[in-house]
N, C-alpha and C. Protein backbone atom coordinates (compact mmCIF):
# COMPACT_ATOMS: atom_id res chain seq x y z
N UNK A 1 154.36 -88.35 -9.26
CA UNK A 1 154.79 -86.99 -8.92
C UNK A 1 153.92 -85.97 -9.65
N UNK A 2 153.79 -84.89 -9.12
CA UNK A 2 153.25 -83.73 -10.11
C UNK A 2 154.03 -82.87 -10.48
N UNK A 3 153.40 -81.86 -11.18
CA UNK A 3 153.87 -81.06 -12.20
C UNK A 3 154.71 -79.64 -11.62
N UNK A 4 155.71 -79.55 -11.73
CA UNK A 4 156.39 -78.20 -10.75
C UNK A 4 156.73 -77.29 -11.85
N UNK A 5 155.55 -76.11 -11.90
CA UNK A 5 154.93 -75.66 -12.58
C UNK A 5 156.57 -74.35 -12.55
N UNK A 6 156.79 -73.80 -13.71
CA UNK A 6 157.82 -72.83 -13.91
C UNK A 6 157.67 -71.45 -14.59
N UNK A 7 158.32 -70.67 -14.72
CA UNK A 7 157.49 -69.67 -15.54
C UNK A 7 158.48 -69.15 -16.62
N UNK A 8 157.54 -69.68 -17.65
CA UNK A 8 158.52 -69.82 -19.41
C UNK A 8 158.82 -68.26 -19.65
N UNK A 9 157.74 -67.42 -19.19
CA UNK A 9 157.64 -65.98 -19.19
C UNK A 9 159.40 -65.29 -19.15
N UNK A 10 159.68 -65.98 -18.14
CA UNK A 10 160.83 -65.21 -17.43
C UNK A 10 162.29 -65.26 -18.19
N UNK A 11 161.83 -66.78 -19.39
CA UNK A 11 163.63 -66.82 -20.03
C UNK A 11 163.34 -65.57 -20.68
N UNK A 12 164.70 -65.40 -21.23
CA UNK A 12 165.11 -64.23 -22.54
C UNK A 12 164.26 -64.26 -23.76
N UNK A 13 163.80 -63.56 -24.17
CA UNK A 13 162.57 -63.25 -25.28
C UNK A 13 163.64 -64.82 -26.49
N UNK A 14 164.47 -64.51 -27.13
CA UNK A 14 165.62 -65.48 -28.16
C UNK A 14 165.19 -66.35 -27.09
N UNK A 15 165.24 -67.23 -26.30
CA UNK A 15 164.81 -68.49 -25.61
C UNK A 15 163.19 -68.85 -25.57
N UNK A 16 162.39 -68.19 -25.45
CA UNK A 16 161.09 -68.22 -25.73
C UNK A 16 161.22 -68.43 -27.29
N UNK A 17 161.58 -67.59 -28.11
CA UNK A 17 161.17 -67.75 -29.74
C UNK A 17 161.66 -68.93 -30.10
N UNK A 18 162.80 -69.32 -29.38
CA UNK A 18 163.16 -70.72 -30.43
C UNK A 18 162.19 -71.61 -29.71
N UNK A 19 162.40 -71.75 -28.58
CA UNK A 19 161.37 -73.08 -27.82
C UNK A 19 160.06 -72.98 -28.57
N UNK A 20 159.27 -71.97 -28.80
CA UNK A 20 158.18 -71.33 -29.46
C UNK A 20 157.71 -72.15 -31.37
N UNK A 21 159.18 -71.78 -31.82
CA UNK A 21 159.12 -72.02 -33.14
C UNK A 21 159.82 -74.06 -33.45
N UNK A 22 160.93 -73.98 -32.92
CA UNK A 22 161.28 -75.57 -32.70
C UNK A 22 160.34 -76.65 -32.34
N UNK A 23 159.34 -76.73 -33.02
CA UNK A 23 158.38 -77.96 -32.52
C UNK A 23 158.23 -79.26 -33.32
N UNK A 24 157.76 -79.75 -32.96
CA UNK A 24 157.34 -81.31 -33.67
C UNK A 24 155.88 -81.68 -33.16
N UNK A 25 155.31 -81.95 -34.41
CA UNK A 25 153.64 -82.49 -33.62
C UNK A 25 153.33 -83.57 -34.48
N UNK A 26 153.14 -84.64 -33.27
CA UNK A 26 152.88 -86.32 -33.90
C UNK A 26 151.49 -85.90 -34.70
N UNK A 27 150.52 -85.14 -34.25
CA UNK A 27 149.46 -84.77 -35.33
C UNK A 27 149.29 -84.52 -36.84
N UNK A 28 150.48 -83.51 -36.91
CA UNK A 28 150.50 -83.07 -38.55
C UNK A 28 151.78 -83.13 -38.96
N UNK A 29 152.52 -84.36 -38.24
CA UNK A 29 153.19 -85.15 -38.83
C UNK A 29 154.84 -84.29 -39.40
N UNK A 30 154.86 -82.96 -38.54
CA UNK A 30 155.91 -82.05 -39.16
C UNK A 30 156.49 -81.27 -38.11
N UNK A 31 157.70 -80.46 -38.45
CA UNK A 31 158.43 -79.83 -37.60
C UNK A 31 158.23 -78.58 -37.65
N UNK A 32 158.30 -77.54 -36.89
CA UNK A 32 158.58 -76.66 -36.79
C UNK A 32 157.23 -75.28 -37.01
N UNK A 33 155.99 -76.14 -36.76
CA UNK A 33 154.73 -75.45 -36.92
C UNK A 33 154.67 -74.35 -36.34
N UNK A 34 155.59 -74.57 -35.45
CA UNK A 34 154.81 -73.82 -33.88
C UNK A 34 154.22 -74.06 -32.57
N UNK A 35 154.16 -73.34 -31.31
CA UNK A 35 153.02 -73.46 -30.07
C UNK A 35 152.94 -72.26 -29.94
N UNK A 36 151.53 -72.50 -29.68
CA UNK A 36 151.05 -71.37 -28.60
C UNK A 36 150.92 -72.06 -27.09
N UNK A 37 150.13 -71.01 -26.30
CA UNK A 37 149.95 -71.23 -24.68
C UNK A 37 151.37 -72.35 -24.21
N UNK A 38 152.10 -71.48 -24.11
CA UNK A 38 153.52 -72.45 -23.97
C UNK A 38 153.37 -72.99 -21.95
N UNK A 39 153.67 -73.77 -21.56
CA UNK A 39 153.08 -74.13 -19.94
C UNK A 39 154.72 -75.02 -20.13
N UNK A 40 155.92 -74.33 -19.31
CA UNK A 40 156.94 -74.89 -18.43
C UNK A 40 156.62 -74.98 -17.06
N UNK A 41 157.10 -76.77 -17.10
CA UNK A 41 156.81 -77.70 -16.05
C UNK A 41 157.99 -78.53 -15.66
N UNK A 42 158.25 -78.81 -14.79
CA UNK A 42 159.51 -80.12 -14.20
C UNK A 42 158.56 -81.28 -13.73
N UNK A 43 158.79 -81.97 -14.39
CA UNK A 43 158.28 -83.52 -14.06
C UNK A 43 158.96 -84.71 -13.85
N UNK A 44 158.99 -85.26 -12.70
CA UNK A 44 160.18 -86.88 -12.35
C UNK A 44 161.48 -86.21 -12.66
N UNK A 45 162.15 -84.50 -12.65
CA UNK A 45 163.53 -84.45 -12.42
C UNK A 45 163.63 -84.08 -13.98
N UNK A 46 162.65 -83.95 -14.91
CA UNK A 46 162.91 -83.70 -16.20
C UNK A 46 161.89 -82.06 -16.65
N UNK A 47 162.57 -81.45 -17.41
CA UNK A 47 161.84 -80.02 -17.62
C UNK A 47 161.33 -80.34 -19.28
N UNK A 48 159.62 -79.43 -19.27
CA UNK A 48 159.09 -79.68 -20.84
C UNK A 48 159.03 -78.14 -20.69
N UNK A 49 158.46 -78.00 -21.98
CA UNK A 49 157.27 -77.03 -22.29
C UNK A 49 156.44 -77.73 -23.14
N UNK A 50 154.90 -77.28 -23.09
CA UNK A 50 153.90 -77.97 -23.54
C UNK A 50 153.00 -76.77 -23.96
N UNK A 51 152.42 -77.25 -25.17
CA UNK A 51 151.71 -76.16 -26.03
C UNK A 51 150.60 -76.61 -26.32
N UNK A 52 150.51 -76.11 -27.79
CA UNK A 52 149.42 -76.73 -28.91
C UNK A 52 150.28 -75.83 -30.28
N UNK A 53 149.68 -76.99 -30.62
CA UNK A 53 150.60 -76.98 -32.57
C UNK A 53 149.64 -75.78 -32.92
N UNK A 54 150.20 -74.47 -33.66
CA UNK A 54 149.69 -73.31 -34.19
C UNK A 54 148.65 -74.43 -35.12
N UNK A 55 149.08 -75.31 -35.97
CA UNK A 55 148.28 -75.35 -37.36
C UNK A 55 147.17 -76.12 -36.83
N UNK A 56 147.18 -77.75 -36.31
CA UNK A 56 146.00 -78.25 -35.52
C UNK A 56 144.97 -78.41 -34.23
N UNK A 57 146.22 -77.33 -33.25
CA UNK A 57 145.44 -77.21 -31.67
C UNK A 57 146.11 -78.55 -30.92
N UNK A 58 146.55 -79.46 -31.73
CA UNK A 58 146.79 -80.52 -30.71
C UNK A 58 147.91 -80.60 -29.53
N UNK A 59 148.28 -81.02 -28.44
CA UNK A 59 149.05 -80.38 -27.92
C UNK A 59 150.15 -80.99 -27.85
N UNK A 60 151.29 -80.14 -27.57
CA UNK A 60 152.40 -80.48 -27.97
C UNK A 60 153.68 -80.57 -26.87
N UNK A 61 154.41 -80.99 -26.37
CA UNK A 61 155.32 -81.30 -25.67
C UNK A 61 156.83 -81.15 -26.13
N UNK A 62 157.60 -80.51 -25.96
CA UNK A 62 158.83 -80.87 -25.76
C UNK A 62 159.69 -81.08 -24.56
N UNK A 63 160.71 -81.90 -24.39
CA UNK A 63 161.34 -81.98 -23.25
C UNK A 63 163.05 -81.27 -23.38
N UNK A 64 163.48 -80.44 -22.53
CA UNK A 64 164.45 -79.53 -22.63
C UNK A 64 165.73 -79.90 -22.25
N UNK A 65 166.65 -80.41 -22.88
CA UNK A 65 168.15 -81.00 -22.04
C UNK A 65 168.66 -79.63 -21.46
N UNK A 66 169.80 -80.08 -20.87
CA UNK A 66 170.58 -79.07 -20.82
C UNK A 66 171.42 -78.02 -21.40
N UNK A 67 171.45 -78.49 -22.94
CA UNK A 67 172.44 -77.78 -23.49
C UNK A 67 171.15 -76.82 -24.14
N UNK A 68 169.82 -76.89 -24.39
CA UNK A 68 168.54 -76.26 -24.32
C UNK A 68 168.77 -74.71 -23.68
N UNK A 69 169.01 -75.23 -22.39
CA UNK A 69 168.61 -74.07 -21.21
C UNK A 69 169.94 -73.53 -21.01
């Protein structure tokens, strides 16, 4: 399947900042670094947002339940 591209733009500024600041990056091994270039997507019936870690660039994924959104 591909990527059904969404627009992160549109939640409430408080829904952007936490999704924004709540991260985890298998890179530098820690929570809460950060993303930039945030890209919400639905994939196989499941919703991410996908970044890059402020501190290393690497990119970063989270996947959003429902109690999220």
């Amino acid at each position: 399947m591909s990527k059904e591209q969404q627009d992160f733009f549109s939640r409430p500024q408080e829904e952007q900042d936490a999704f924004l600041s709540q991260t985890w990056c298998n890179e530098c091994m820690e929570a809460d670094l950060g993303m930039t270039d945030p890209e919400e997507y639905i994939l196989d019936g499941n919703r991410y947002v996908e970044g890059k870690c402020k501190r290393c660039g690497t990119s970063i994924v989270t996947e959003l339940v429902d109690e999220d959104i």
